[in-house]
Every structure is written in structure tokens, then in C-alpha cells.
C-alpha atoms as a PDB file:
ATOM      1  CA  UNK A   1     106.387 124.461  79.159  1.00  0.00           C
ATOM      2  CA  UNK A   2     110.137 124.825  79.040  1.00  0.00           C
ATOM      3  CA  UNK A   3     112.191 123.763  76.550  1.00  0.00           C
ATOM      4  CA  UNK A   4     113.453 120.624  78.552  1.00  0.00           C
ATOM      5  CA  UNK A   5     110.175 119.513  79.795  1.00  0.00           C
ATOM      6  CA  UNK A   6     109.247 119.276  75.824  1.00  0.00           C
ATOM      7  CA  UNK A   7     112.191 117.077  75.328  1.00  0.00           C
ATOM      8  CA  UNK A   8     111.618 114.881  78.255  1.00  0.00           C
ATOM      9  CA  UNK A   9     108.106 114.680  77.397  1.00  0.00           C
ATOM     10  CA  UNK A  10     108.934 113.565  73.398  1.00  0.00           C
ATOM     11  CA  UNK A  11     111.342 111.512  74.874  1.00  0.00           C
ATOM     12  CA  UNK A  12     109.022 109.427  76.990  1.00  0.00           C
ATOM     13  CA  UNK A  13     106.379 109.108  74.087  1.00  0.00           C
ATOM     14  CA  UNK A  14     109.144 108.326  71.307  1.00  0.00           C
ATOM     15  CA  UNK A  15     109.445 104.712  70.013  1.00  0.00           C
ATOM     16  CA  UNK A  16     111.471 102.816  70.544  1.00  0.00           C
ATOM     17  CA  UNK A  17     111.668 103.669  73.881  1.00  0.00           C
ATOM     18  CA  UNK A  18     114.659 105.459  75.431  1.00  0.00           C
ATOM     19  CA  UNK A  19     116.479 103.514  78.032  1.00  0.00           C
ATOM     20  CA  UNK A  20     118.063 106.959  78.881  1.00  0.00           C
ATOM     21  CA  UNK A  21     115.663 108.887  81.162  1.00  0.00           C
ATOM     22  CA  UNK A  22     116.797 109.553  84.767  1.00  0.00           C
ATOM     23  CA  UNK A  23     114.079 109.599  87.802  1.00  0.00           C
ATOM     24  CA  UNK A  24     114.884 112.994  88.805  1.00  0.00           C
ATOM     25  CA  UNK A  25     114.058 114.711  85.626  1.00  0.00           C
ATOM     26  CA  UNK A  26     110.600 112.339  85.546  1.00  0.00           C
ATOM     27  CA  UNK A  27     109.956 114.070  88.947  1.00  0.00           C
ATOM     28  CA  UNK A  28     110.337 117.755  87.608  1.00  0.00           C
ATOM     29  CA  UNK A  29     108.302 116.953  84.702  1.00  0.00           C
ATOM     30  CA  UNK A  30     105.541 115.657  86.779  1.00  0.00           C
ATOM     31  CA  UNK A  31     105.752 118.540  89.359  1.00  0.00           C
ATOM     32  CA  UNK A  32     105.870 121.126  86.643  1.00  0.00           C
ATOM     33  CA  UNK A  33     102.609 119.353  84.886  1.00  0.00           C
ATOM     34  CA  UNK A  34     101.312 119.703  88.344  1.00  0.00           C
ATOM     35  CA  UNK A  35     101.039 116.148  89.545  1.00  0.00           C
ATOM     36  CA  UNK A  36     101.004 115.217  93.065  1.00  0.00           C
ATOM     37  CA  UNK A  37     103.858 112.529  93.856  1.00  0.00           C
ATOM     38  CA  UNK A  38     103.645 111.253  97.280  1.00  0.00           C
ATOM     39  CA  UNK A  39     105.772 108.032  98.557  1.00  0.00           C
ATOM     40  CA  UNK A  40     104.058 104.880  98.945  1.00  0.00           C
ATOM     41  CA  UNK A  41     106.364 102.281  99.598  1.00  0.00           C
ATOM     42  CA  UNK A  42     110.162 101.382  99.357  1.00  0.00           C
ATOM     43  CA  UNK A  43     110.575 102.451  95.881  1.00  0.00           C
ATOM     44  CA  UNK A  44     107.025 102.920  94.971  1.00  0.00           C
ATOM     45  CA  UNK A  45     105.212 106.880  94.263  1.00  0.00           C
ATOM     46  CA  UNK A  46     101.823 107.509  93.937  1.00  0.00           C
ATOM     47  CA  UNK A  47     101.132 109.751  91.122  1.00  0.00           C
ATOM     48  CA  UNK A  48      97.701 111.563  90.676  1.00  0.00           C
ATOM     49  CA  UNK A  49      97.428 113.835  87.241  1.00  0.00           C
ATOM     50  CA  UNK A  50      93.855 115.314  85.941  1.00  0.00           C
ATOM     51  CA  UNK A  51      92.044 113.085  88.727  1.00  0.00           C
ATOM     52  CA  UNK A  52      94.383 109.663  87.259  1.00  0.00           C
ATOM     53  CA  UNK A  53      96.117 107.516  89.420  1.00  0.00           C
ATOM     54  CA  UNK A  54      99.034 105.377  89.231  1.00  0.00           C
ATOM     55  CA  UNK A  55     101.843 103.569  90.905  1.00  0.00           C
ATOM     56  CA  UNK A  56     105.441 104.473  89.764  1.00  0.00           C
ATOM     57  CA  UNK A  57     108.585 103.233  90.820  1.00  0.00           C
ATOM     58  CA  UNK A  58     111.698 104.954  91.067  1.00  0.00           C
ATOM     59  CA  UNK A  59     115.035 102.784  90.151  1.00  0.00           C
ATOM     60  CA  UNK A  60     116.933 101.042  92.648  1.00  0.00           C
ATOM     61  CA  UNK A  61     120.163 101.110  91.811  1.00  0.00           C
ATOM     62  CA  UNK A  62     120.891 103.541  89.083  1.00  0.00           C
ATOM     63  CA  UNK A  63     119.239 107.017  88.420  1.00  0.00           C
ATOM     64  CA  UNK A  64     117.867 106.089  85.028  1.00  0.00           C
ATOM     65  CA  UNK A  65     114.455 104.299  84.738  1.00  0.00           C
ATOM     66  CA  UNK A  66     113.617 100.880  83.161  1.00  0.00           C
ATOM     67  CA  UNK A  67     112.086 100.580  79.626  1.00  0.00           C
ATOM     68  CA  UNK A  68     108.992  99.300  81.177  1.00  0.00           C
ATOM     69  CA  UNK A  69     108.689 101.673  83.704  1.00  0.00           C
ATOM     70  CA  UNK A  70     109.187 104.711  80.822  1.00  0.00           C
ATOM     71  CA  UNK A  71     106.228 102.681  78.828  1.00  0.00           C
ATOM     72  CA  UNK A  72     103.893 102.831  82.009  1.00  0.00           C
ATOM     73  CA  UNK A  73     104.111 106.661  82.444  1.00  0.00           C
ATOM     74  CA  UNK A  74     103.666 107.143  78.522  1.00  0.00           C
ATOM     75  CA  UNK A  75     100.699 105.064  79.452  1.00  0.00           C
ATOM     76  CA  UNK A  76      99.265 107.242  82.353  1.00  0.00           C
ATOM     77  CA  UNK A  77     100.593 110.101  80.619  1.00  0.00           C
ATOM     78  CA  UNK A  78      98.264 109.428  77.735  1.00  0.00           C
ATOM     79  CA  UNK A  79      95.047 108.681  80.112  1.00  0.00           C
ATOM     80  CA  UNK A  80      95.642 111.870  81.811  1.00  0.00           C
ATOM     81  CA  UNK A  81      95.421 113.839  78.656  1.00  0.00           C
ATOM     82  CA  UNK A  82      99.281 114.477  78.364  1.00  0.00           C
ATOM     83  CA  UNK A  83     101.349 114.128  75.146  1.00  0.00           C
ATOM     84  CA  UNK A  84     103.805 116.104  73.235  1.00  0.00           C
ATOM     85  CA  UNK A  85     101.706 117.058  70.822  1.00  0.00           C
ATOM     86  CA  UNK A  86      99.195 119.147  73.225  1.00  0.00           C
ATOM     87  CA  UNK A  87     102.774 121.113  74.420  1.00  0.00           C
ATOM     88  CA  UNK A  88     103.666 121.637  70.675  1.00  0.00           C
ATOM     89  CA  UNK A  89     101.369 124.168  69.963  1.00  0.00           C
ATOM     90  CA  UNK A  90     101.953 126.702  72.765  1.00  0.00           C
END
């Protein structure tokens, strides 16, 4: 996992959580964890990681993501088995 990615992924488990992450780069990391993210609806993506499922939903009008919505992917994130700590090592 790249450098970046790492950060990101700290960044999205950290507390309190950062009202500073942008959509695009939640997109890379989930591509590069090798999600699939497939449009639902308006705003809406389903995500599916290590056979988990959720809805997420991309800003409307600003790149960066809600607090809440950072808390639900640290959420899924979790379930699927994905945390900072299992990157660490490597």
C-alpha cells in the first residue's frame, strides 16, 4: 500500500474525525483495496469489499465528504477487515 493510501486510511480511522477528506481520494483508496464501486443513484455508490456491502454517498456540492459519511466508511471499513493497523506492518 502506498504511502498515501496509509495516510488516507489513518485518516479515516483517526478520532476525532477529519472533516478534510475529499471523495476522489476515498475512490482511489477503495479501488486500490480492490472494492467494486458501482453508481446507484443520484449521489449514491454501492460499495462491495471482502463480500460487505454498503451504500456511500459522494458530496453534493463540495469535493470533501461529511463527518458522518467519513464515520460510515470507518464503519464498513472495519466489517470488511480493513484498518490501518493491518497496512502498518507490511
Amino acid at each position: 500500500m502506498s504511502h498515501k493510501h496509509l495516510s488516507l486510511l489513518t485518516a479515516i480511522f483517526q478520532d476525532p474525525v477529519s472533516g478534510n477528506i475529499h471523495w476522489r481520494e476515498i475512490e482511489s483508496l477503495l479501488n486500490h483495496l480492490g472494492a467494486t464501486v458501482e453508481p446507484v443513484h443520484g449521489a449514491r455508490f454501492h460499495v462491495t469489499l471482502n463480500k460487505f456491502e454498503c451504500i456511500v454517498h459522494h458530496p453534493h456540492h463540495s469535493s470533501v465528504c461529511a463527518k458522518q459519511d467519513v464515520k460510515q466508511l470507518r464503519e464498513f471499513l472495519a466489517r470488511a477487515g480493513v484498518s490501518p493497523s493491518s497496512y502498518e506492518a507490511q
